[in-house]
N, C-alpha and C. Protein backbone atom coordinates (compact mmCIF):
# COMPACT_ATOMS: atom_id res chain seq x y z
N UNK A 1 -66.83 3.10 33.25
CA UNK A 1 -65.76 2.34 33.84
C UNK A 1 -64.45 3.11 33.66
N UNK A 2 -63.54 2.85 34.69
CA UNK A 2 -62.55 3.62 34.91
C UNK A 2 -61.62 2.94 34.73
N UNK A 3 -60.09 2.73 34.15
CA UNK A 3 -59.25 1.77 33.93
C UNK A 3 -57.63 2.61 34.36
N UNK A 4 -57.13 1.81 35.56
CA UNK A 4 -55.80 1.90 35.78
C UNK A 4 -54.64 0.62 35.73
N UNK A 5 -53.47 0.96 35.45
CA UNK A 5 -52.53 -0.14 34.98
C UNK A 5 -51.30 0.37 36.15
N UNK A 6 -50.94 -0.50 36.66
CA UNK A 6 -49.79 -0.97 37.70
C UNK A 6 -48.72 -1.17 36.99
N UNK A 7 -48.16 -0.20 36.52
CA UNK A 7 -46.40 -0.67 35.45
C UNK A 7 -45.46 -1.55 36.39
N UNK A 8 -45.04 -1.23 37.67
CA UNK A 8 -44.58 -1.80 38.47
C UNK A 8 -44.98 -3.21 38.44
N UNK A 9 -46.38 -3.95 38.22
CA UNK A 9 -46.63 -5.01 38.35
C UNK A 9 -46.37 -6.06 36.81
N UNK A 10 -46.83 -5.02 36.11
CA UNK A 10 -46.43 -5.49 34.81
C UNK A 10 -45.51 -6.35 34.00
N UNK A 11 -45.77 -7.59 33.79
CA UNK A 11 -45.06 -8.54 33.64
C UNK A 11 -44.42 -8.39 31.79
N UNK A 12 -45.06 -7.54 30.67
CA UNK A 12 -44.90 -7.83 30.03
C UNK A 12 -45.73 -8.45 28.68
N UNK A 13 -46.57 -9.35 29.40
CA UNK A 13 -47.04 -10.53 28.62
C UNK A 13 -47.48 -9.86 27.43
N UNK A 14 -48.15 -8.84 27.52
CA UNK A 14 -48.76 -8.43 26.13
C UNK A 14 -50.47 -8.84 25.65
N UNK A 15 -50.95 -9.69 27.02
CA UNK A 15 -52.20 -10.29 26.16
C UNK A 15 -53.56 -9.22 26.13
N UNK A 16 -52.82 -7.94 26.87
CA UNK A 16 -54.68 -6.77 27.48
C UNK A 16 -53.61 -6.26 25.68
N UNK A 17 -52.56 -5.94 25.09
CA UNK A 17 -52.42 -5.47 23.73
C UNK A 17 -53.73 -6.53 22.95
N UNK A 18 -53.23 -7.75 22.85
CA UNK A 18 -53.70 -8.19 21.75
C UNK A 18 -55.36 -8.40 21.56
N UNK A 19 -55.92 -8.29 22.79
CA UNK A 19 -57.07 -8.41 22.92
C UNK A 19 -57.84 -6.79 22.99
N UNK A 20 -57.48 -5.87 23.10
CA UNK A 20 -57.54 -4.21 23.30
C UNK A 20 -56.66 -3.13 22.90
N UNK A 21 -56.47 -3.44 21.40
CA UNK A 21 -55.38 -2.46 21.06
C UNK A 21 -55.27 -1.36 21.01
N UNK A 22 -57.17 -0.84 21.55
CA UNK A 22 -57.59 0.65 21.31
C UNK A 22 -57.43 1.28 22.97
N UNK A 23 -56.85 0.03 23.62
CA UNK A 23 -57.02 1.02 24.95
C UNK A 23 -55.87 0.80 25.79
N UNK A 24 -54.94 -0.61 25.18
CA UNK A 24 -53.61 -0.53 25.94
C UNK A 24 -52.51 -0.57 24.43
N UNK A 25 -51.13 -0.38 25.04
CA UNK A 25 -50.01 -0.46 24.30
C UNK A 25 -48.72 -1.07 25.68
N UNK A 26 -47.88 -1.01 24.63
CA UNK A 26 -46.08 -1.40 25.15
C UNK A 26 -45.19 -0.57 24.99
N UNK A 27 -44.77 -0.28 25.82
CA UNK A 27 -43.53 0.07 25.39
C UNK A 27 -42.85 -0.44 24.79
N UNK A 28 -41.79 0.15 23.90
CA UNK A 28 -40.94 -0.42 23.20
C UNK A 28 -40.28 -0.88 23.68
N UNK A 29 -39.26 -0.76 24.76
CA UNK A 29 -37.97 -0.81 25.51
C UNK A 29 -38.42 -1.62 26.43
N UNK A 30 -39.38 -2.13 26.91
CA UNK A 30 -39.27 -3.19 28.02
C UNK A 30 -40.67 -3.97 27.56
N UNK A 31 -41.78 -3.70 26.90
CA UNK A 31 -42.96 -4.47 26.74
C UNK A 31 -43.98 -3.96 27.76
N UNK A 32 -43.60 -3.04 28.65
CA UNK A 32 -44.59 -2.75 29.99
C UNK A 32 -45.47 -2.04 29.15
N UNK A 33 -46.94 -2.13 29.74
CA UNK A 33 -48.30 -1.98 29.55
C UNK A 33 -48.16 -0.49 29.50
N UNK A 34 -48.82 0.21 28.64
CA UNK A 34 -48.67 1.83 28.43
C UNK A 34 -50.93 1.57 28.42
N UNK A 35 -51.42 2.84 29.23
CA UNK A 35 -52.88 2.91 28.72
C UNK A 35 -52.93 4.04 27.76
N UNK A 36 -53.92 3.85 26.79
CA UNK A 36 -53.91 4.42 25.84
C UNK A 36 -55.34 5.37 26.10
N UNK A 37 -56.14 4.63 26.93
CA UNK A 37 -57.81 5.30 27.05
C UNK A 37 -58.12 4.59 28.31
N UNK A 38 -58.02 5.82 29.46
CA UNK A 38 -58.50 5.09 30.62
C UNK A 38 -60.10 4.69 30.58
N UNK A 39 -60.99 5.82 30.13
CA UNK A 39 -62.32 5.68 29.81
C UNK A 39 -62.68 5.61 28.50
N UNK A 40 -62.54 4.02 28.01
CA UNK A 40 -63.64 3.73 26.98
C UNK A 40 -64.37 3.67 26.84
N UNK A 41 -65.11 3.32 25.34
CA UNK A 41 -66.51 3.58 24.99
C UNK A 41 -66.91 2.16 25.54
N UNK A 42 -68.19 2.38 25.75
CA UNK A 42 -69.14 0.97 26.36
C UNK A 42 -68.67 -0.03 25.49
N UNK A 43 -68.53 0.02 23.96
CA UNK A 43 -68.67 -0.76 23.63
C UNK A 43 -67.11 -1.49 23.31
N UNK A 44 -66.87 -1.32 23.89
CA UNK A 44 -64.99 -1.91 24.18
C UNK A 44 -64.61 -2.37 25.94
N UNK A 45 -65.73 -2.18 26.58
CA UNK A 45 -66.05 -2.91 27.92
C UNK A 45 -65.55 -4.47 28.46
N UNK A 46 -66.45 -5.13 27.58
CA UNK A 46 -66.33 -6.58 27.70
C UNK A 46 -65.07 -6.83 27.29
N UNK A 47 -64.41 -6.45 26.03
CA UNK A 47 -63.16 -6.98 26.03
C UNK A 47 -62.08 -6.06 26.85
N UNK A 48 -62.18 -5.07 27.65
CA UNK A 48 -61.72 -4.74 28.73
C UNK A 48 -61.19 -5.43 29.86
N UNK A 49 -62.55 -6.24 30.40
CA UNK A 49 -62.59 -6.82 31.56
C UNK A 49 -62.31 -7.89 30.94
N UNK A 50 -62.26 -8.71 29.76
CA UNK A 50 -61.67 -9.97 29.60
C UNK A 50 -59.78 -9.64 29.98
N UNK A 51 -59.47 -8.47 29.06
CA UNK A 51 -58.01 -8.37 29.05
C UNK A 51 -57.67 -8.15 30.55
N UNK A 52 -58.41 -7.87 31.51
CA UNK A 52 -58.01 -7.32 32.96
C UNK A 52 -58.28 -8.63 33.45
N UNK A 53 -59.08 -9.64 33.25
CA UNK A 53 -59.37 -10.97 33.81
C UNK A 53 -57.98 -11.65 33.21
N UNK A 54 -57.43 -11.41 32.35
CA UNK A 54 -56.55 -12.38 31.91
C UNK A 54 -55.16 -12.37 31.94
N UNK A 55 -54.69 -10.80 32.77
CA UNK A 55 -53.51 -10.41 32.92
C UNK A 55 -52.55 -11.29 33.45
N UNK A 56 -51.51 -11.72 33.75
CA UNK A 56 -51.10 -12.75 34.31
C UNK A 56 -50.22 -11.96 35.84
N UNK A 57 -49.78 -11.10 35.51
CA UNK A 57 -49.24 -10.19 36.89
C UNK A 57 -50.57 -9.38 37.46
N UNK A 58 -51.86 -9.14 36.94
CA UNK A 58 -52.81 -8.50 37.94
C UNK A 58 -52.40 -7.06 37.97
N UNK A 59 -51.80 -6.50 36.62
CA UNK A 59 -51.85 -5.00 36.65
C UNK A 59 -52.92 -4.08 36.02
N UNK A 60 -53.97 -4.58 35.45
CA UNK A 60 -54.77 -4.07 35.16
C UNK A 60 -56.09 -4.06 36.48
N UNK A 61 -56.67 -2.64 37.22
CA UNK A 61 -57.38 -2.41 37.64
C UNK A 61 -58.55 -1.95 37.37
N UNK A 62 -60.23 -2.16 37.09
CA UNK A 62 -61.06 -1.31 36.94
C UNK A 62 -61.96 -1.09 37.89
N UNK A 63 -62.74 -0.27 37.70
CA UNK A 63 -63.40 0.26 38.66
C UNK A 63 -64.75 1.08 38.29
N UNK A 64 -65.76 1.40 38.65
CA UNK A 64 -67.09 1.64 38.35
C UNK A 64 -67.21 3.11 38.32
N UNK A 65 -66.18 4.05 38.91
CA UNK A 65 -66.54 5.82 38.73
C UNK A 65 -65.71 5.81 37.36
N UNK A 66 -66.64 6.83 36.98
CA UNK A 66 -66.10 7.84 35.56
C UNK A 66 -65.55 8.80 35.56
């Protein structure tokens, strides 16, 4: 799985941090979504797609190529 983030869309909220700390971050200066690991390990998947299901602006994208 392939993971891209929309800064432009990025509201802030912080909830793909608290749920995936190994694969997103914030900036300091505004809170916008920084990716840390576009391709994680399998086993950080599920809570991937929870944090991308739960975004509230819809800036987290994934996708099935590696």
């Amino acid at each position: 799985m392939k993971i891209t983030v929309d800064q432009d869309k990025c509201c802030g909220a912080g909830s793909c941090v608290l749920l995936a700390p190994d694969v997103f971050d914030q900036r300091d200066e505004d809170g916008i979504v920084v990716l840390l690991d576009a391709e994680p390990p399998e086993s950080l998947l599920a809570t991937v797609r929870e944090a991308a299901d739960v975004c509230p602006a819809g800036a987290i994208a994934l996708s099935d190529e590696a």
